[in-house]
PDB file of N, CA and C in Angstrom:
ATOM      1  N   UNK A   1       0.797  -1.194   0.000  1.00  0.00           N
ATOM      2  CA  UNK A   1       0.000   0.000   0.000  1.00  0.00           C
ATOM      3  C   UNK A   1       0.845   1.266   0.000  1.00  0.00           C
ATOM      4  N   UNK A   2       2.323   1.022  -0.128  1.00  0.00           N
ATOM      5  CA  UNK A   2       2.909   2.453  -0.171  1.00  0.00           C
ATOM      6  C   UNK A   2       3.841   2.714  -1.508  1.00  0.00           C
ATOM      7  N   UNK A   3       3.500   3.737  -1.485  1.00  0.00           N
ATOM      8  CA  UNK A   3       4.456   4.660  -2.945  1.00  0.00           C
ATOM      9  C   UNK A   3       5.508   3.432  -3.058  1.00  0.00           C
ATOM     10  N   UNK A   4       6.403   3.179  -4.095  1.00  0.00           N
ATOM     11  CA  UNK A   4       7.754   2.903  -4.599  1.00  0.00           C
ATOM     12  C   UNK A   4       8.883   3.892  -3.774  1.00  0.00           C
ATOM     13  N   UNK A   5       8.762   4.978  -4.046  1.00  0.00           N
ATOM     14  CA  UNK A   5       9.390   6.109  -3.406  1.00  0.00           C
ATOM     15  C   UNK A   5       9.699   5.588  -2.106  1.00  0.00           C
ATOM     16  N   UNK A   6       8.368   5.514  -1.254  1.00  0.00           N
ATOM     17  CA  UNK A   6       7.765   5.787   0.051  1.00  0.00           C
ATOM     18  C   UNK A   6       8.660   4.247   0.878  1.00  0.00           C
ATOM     19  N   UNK A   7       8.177   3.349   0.114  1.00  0.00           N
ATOM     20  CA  UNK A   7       9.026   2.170   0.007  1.00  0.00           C
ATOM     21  C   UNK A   7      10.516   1.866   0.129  1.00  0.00           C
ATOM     22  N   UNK A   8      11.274   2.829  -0.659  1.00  0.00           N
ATOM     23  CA  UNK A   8      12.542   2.965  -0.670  1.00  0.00           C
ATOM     24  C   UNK A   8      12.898   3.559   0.416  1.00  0.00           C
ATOM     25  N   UNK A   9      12.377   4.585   0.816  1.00  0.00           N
ATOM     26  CA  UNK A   9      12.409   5.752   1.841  1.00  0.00           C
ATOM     27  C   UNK A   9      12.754   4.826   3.427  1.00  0.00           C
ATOM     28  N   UNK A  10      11.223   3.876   3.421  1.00  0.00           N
ATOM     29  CA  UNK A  10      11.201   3.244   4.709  1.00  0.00           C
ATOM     30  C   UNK A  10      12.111   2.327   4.830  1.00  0.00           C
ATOM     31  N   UNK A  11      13.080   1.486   3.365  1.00  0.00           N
ATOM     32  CA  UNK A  11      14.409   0.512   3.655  1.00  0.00           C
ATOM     33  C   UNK A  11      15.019   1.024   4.203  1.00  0.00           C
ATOM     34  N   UNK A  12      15.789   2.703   3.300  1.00  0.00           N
ATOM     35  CA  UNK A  12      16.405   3.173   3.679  1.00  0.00           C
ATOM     36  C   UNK A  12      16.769   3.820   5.180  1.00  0.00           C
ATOM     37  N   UNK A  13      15.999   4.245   5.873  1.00  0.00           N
ATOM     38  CA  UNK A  13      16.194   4.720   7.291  1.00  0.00           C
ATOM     39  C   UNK A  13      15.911   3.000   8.266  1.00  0.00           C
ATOM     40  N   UNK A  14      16.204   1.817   7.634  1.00  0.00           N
ATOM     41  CA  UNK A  14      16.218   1.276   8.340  1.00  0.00           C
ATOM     42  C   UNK A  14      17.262   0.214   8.182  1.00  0.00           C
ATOM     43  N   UNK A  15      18.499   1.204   7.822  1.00  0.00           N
ATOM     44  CA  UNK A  15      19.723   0.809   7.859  1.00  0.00           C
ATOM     45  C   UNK A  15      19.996   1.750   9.648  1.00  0.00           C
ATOM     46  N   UNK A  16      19.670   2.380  10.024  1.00  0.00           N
ATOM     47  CA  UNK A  16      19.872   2.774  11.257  1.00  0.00           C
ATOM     48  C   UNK A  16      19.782   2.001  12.156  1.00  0.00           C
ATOM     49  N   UNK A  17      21.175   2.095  13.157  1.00  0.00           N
ATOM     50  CA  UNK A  17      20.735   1.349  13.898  1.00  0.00           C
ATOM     51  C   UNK A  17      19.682   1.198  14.924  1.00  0.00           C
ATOM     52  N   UNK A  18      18.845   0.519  15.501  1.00  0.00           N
ATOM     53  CA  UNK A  18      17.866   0.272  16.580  1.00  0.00           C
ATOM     54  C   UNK A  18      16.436   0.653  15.934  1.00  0.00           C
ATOM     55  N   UNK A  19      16.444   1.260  14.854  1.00  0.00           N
ATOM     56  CA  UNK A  19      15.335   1.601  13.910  1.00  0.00           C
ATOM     57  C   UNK A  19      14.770   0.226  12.979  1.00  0.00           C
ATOM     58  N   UNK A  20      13.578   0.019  13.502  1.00  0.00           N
ATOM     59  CA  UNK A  20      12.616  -1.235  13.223  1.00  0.00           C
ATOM     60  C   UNK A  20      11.601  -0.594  11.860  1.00  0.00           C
ATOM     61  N   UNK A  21      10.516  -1.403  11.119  1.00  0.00           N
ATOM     62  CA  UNK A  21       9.903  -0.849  10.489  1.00  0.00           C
ATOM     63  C   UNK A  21       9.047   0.048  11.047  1.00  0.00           C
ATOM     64  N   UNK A  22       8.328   0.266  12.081  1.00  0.00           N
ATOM     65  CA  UNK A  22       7.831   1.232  12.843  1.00  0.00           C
ATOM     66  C   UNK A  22       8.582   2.586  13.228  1.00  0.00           C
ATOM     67  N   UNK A  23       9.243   2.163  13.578  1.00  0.00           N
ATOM     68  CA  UNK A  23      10.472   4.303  13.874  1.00  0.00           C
ATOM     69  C   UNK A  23      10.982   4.405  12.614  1.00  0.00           C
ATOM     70  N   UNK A  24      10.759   3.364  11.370  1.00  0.00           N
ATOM     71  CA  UNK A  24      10.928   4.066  10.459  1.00  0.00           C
ATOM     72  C   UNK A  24       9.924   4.756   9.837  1.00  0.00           C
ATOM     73  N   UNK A  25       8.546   4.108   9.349  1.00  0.00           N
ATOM     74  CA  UNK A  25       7.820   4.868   9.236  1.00  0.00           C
ATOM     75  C   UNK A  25       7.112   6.208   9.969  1.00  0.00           C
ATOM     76  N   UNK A  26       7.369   6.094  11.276  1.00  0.00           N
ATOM     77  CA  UNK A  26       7.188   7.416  12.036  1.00  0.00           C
ATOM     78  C   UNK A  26       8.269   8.624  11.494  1.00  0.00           C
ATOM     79  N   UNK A  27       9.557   8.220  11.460  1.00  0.00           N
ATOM     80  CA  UNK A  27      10.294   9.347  10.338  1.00  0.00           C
ATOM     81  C   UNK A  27      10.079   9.688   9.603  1.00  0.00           C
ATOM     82  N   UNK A  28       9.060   8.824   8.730  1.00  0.00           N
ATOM     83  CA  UNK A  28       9.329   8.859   7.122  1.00  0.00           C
ATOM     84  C   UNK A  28       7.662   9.806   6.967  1.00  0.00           C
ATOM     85  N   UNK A  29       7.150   9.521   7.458  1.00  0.00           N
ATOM     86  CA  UNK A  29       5.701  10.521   7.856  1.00  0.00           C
ATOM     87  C   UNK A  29       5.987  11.718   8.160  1.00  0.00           C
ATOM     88  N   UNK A  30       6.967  11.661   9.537  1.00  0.00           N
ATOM     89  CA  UNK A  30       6.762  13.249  10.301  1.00  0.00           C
ATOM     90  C   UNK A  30       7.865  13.937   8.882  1.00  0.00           C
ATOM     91  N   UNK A  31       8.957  13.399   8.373  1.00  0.00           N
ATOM     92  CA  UNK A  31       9.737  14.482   7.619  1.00  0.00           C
ATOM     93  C   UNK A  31       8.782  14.528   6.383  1.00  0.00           C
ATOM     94  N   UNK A  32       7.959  14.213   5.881  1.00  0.00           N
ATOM     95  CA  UNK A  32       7.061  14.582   4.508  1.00  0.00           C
ATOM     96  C   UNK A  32       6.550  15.093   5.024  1.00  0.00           C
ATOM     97  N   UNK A  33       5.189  14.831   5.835  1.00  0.00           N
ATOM     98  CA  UNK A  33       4.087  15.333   6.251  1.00  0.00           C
ATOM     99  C   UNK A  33       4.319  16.972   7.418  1.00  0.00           C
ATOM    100  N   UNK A  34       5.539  16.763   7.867  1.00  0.00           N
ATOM    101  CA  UNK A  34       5.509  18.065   8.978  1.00  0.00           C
ATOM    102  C   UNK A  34       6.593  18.780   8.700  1.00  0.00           C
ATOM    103  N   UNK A  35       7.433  18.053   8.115  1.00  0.00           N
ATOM    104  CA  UNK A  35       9.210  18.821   8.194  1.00  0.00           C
ATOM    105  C   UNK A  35       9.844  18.619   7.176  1.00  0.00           C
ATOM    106  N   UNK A  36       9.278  19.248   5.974  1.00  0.00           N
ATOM    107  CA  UNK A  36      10.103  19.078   4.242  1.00  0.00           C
ATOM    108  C   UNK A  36      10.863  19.775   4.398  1.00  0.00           C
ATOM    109  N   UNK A  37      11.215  20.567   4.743  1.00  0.00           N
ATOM    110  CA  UNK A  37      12.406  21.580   4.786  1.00  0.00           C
ATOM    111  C   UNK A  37      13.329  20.738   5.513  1.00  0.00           C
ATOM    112  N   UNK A  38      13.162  20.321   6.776  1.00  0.00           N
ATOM    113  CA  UNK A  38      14.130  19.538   7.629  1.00  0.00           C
ATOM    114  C   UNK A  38      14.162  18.135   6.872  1.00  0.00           C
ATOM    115  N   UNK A  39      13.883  17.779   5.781  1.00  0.00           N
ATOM    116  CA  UNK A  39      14.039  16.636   4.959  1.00  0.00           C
ATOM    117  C   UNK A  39      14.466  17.025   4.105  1.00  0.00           C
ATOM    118  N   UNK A  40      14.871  18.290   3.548  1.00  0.00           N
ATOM    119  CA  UNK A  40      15.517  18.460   2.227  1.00  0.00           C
ATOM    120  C   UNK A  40      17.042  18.844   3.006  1.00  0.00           C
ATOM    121  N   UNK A  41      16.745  19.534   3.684  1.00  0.00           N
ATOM    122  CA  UNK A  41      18.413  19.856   4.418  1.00  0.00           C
ATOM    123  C   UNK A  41      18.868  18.634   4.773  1.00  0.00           C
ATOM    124  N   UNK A  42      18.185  17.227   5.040  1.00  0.00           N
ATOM    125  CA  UNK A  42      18.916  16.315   6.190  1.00  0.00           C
ATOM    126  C   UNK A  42      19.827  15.667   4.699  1.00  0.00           C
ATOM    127  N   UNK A  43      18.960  15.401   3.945  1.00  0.00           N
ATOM    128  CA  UNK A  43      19.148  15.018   1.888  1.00  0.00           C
ATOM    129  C   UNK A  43      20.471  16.026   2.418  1.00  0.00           C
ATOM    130  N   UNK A  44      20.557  17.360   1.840  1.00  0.00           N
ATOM    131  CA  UNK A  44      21.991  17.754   1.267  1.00  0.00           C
ATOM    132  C   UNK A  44      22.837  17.432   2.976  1.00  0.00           C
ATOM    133  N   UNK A  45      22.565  17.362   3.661  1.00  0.00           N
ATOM    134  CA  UNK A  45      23.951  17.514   4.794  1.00  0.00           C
ATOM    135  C   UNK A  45      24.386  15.939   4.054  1.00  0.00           C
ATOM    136  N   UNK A  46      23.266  14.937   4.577  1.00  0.00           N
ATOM    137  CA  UNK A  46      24.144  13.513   4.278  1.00  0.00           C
ATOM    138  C   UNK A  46      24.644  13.448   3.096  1.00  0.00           C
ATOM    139  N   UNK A  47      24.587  14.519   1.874  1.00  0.00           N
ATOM    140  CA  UNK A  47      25.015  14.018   0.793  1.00  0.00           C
ATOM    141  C   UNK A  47      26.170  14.717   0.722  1.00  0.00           C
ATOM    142  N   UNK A  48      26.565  15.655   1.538  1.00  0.00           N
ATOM    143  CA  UNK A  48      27.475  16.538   1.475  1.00  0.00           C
ATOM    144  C   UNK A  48      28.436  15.508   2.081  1.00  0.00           C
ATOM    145  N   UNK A  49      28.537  14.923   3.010  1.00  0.00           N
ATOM    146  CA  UNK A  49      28.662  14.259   4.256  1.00  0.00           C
ATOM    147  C   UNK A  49      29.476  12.864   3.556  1.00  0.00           C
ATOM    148  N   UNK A  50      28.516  12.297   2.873  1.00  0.00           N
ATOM    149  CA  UNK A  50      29.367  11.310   1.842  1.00  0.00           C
ATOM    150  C   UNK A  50      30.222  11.659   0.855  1.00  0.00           C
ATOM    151  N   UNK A  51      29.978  12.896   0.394  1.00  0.00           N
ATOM    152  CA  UNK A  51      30.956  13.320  -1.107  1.00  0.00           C
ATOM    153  C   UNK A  51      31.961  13.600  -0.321  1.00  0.00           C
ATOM    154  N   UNK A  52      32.346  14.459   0.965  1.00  0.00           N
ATOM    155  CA  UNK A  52      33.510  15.365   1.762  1.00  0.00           C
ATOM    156  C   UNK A  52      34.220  14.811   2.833  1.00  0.00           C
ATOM    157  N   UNK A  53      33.486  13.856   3.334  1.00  0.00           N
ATOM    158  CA  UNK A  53      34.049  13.485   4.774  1.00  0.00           C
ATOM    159  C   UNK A  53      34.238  12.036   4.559  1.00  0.00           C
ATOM    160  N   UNK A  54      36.239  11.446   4.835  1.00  0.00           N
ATOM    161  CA  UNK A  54      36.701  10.430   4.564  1.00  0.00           C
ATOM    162  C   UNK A  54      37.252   9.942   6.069  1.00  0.00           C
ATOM    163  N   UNK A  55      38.387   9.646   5.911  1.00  0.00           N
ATOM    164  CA  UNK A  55      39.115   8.809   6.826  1.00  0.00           C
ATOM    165  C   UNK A  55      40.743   9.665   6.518  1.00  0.00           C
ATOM    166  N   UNK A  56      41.425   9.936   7.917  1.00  0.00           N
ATOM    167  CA  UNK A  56      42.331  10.480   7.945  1.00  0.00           C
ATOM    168  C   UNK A  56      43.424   9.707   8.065  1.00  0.00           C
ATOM    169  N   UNK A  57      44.559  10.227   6.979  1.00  0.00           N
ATOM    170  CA  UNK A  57      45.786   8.666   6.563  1.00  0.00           C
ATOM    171  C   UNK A  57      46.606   8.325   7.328  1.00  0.00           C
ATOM    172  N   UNK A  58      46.126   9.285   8.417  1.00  0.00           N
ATOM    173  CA  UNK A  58      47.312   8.656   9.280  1.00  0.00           C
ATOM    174  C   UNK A  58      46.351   8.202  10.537  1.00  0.00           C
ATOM    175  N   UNK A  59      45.405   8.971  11.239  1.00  0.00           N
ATOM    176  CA  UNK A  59      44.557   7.433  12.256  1.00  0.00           C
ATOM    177  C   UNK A  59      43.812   7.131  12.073  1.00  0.00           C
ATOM    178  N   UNK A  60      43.078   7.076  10.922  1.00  0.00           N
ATOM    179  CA  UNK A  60      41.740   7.096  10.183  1.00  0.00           C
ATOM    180  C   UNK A  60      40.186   7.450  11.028  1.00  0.00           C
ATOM    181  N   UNK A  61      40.352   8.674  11.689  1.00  0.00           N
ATOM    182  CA  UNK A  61      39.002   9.470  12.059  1.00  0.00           C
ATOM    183  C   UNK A  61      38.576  10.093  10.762  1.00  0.00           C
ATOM    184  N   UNK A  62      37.581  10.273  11.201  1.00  0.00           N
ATOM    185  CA  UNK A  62      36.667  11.307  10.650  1.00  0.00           C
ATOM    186  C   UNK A  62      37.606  12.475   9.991  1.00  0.00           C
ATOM    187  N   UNK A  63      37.823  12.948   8.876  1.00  0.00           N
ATOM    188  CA  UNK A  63      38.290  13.909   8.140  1.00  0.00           C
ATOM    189  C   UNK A  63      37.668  14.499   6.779  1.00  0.00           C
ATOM    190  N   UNK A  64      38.131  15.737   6.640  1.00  0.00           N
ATOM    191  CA  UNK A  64      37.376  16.584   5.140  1.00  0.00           C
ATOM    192  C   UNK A  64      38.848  16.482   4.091  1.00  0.00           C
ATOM    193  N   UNK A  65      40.050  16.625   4.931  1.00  0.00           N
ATOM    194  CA  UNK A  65      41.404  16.831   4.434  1.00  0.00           C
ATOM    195  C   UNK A  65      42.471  15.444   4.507  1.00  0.00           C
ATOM    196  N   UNK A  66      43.148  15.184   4.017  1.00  0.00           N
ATOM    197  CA  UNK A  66      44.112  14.266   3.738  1.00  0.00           C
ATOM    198  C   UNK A  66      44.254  13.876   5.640  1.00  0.00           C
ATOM    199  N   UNK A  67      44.705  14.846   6.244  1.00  0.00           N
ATOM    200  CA  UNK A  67      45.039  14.933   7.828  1.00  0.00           C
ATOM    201  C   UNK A  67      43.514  15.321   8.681  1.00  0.00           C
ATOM    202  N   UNK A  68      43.355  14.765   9.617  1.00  0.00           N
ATOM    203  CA  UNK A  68      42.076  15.211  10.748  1.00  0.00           C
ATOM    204  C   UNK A  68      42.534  15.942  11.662  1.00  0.00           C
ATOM    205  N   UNK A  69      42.155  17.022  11.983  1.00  0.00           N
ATOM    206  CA  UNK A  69      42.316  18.188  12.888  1.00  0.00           C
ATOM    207  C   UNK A  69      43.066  17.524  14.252  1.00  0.00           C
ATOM    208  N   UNK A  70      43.222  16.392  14.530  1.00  0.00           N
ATOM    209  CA  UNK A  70      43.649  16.132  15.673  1.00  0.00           C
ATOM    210  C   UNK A  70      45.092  16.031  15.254  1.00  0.00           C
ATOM    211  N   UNK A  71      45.467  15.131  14.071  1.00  0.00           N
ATOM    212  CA  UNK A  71      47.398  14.965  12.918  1.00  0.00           C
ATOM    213  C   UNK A  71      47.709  16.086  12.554  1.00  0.00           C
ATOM    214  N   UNK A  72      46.628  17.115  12.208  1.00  0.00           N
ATOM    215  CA  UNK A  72      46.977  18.361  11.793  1.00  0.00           C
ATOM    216  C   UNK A  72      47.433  19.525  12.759  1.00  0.00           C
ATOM    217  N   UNK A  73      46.975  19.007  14.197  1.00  0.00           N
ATOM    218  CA  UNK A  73      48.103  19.892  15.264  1.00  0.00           C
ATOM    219  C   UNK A  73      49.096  20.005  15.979  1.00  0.00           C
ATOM    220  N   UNK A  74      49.890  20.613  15.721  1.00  0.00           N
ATOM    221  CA  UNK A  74      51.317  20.525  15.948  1.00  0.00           C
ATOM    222  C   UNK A  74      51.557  20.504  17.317  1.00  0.00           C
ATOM    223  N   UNK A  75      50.228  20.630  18.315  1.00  0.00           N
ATOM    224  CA  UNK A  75      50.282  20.885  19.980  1.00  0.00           C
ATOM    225  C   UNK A  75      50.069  19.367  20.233  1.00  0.00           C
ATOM    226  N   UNK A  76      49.575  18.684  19.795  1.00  0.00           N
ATOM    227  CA  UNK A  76      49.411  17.308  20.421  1.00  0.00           C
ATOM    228  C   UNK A  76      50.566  16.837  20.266  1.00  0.00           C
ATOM    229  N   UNK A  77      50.438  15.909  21.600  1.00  0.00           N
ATOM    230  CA  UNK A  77      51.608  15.035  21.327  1.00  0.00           C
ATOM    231  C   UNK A  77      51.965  13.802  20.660  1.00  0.00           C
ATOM    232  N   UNK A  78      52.266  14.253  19.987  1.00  0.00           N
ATOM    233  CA  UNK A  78      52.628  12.705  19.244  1.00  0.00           C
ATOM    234  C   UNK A  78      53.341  11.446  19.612  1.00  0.00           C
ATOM    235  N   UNK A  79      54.125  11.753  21.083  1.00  0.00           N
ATOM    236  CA  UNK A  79      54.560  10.536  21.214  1.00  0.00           C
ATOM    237  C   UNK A  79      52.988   9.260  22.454  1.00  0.00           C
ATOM    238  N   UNK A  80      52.189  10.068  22.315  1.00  0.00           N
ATOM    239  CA  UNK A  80      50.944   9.505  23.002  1.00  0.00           C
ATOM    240  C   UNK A  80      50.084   9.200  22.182  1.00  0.00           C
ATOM    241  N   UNK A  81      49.307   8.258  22.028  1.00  0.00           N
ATOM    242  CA  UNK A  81      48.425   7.359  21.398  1.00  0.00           C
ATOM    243  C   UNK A  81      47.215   6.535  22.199  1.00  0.00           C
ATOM    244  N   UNK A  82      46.252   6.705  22.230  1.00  0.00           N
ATOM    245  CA  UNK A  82      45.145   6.287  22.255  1.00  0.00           C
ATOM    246  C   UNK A  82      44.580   5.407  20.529  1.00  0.00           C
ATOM    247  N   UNK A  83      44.313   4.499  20.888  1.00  0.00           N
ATOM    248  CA  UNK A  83      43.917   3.194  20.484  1.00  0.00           C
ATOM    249  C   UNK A  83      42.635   3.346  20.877  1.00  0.00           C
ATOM    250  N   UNK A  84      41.626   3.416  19.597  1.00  0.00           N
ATOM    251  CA  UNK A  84      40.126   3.490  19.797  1.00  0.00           C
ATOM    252  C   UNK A  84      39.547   2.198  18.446  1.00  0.00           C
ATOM    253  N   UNK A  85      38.075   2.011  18.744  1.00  0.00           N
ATOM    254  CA  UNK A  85      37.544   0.753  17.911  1.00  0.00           C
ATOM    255  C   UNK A  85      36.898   1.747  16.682  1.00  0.00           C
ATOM    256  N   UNK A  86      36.310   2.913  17.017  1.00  0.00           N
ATOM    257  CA  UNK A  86      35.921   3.670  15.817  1.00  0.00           C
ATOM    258  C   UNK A  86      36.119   4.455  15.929  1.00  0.00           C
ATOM    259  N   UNK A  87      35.794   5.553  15.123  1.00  0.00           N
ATOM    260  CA  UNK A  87      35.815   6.943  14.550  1.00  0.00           C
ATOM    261  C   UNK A  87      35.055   7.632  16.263  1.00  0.00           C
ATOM    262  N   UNK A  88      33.933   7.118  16.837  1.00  0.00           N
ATOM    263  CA  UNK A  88      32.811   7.646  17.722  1.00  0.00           C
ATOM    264  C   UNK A  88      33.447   7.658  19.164  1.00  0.00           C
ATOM    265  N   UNK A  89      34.307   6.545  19.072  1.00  0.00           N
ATOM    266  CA  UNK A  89      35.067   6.298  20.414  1.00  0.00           C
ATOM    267  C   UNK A  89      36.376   7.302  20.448  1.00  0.00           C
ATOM    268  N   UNK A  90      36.839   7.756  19.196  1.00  0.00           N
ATOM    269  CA  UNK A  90      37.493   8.467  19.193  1.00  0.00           C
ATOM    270  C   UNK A  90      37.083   9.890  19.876  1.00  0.00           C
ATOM    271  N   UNK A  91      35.441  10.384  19.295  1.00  0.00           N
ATOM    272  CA  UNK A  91      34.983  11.535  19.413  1.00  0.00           C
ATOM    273  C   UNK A  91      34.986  11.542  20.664  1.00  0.00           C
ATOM    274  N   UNK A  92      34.413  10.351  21.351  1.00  0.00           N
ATOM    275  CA  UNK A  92      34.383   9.907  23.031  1.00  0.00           C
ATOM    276  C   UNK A  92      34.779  10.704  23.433  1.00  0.00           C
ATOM    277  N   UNK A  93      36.640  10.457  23.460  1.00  0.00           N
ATOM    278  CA  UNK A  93      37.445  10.716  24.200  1.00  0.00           C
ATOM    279  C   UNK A  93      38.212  11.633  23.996  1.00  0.00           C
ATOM    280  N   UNK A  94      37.748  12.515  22.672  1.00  0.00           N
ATOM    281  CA  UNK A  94      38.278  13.761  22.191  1.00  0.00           C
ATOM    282  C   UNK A  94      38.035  14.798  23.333  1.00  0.00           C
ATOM    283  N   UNK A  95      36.350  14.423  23.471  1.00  0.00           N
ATOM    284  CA  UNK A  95      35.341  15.084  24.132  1.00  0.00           C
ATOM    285  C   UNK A  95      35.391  15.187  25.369  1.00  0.00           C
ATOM    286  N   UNK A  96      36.168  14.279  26.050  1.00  0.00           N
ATOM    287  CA  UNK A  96      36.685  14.048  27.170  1.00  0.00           C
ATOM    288  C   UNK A  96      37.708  15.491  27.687  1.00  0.00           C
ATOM    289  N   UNK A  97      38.384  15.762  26.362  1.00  0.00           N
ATOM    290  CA  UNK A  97      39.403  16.805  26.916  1.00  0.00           C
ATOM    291  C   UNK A  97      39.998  16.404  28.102  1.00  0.00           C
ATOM    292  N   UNK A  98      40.417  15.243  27.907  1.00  0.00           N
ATOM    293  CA  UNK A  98      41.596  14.864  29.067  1.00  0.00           C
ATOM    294  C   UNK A  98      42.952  14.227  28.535  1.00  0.00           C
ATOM    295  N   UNK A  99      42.522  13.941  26.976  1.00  0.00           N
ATOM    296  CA  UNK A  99      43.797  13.568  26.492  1.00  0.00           C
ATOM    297  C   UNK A  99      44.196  14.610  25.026  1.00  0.00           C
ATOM    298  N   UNK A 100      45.674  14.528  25.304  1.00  0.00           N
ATOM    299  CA  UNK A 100      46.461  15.306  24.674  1.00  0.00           C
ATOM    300  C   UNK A 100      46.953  15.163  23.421  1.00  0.00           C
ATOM    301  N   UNK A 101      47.465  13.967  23.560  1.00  0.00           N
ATOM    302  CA  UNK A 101      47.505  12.878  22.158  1.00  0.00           C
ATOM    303  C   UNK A 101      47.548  13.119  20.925  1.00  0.00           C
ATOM    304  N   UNK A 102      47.639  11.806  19.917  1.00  0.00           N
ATOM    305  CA  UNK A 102      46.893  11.460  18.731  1.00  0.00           C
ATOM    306  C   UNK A 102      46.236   9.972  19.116  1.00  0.00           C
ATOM    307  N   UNK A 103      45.262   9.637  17.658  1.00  0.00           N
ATOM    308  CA  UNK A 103      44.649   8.759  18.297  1.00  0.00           C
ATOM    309  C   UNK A 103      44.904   7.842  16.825  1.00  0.00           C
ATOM    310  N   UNK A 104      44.281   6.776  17.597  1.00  0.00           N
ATOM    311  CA  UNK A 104      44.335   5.578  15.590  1.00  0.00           C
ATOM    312  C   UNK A 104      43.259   4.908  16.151  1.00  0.00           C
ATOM    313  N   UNK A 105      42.664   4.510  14.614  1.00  0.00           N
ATOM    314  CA  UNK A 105      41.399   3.830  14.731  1.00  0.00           C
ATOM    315  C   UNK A 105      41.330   2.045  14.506  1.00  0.00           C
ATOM    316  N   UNK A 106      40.878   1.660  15.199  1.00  0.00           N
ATOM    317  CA  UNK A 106      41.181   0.097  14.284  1.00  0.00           C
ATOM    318  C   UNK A 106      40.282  -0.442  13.558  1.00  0.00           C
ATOM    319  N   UNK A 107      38.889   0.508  13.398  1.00  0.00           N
ATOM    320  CA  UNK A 107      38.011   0.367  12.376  1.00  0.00           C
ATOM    321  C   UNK A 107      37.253  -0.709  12.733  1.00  0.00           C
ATOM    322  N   UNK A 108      36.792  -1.512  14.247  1.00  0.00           N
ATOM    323  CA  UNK A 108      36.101  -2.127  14.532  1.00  0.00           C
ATOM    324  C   UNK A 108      37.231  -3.799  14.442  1.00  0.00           C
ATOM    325  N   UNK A 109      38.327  -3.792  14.128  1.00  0.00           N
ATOM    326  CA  UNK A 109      39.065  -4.994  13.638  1.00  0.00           C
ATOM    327  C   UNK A 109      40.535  -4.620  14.324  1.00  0.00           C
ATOM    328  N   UNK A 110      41.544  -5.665  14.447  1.00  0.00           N
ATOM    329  CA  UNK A 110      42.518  -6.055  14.822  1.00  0.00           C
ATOM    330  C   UNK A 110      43.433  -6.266  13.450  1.00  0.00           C
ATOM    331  N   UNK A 111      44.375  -5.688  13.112  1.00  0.00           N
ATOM    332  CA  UNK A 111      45.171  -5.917  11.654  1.00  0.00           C
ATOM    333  C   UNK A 111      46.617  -6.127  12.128  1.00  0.00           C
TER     334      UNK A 111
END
C-alpha cells in the first residue's frame, strides 16, 4: 500500500541502527508530512557528508582533508596514542578533553 518512493524511503532509514519498520515509518511521515524543509536539508547535509568526509591517513578518524584536525596539530603530542575501535570512540574521548595525544582507529578490527 505504499508509494515505490515511500518504500525505498522506509528501507532506507532502516539501515539505522535500533530503527525497526515502525520508527521508520514514524520518520518517514513526520519528515514529509511536517518537516520538508528539515528533509531536504537532512538530503543535502548527508550528501554533502558522503561526497567530503573520509578517513584520515594517518589514524583514520573522521576527516574533510588528507590529515584530521587532531594529525593536523602541531600541539598534540605525538609521542601519546590512544587506540580506539571507531571513529565515535574516538569523538568519546576527544570530548573528554583529558587527552592530549593522537589517536588511531582500528576500524572495529585487529590488523
Amino acid at each position: 500500500h505504499f508509494t515505490p518512493r515511500l518504500q525505498q524511503l522506509l528501507a532506507a532509514l532502516r539501515c539505522l541502527p535500533g530503527v525497526g519498520p515502525k520508527s521508520a515509518q514514524r520518520m518517514a511521515f513526520y519528515l514529509l508530512d511536517r518537516d520538508r524543509d528539515g528533509a531536504g536539508e537532512l538530503a543535502v547535509a548527508l550528501r554533502a557528508a558522503l561526497d567530503e568526509v573520509g578517513h584520515c591517513d594517518h589514524c583514520r578518524m573522521f576527516a574533510e582533508q588528507a590529515l584530521c584536525t587532531v594529525c593536523s596539530d602541531q600541539k598534540r603530542d605525538a609521542a601519546s596514542i590512544c587506540i580506539v575501535q571507531t571513529p565515535a570512540n574516538g569523538f568519546a574521548v576527544a570530548d573528554s578533553g583529558g587527552f592530549r595525544g593522537r589517536y588511531f582507529v582500528l576500524m572495529g578490527r585487529l590488523s
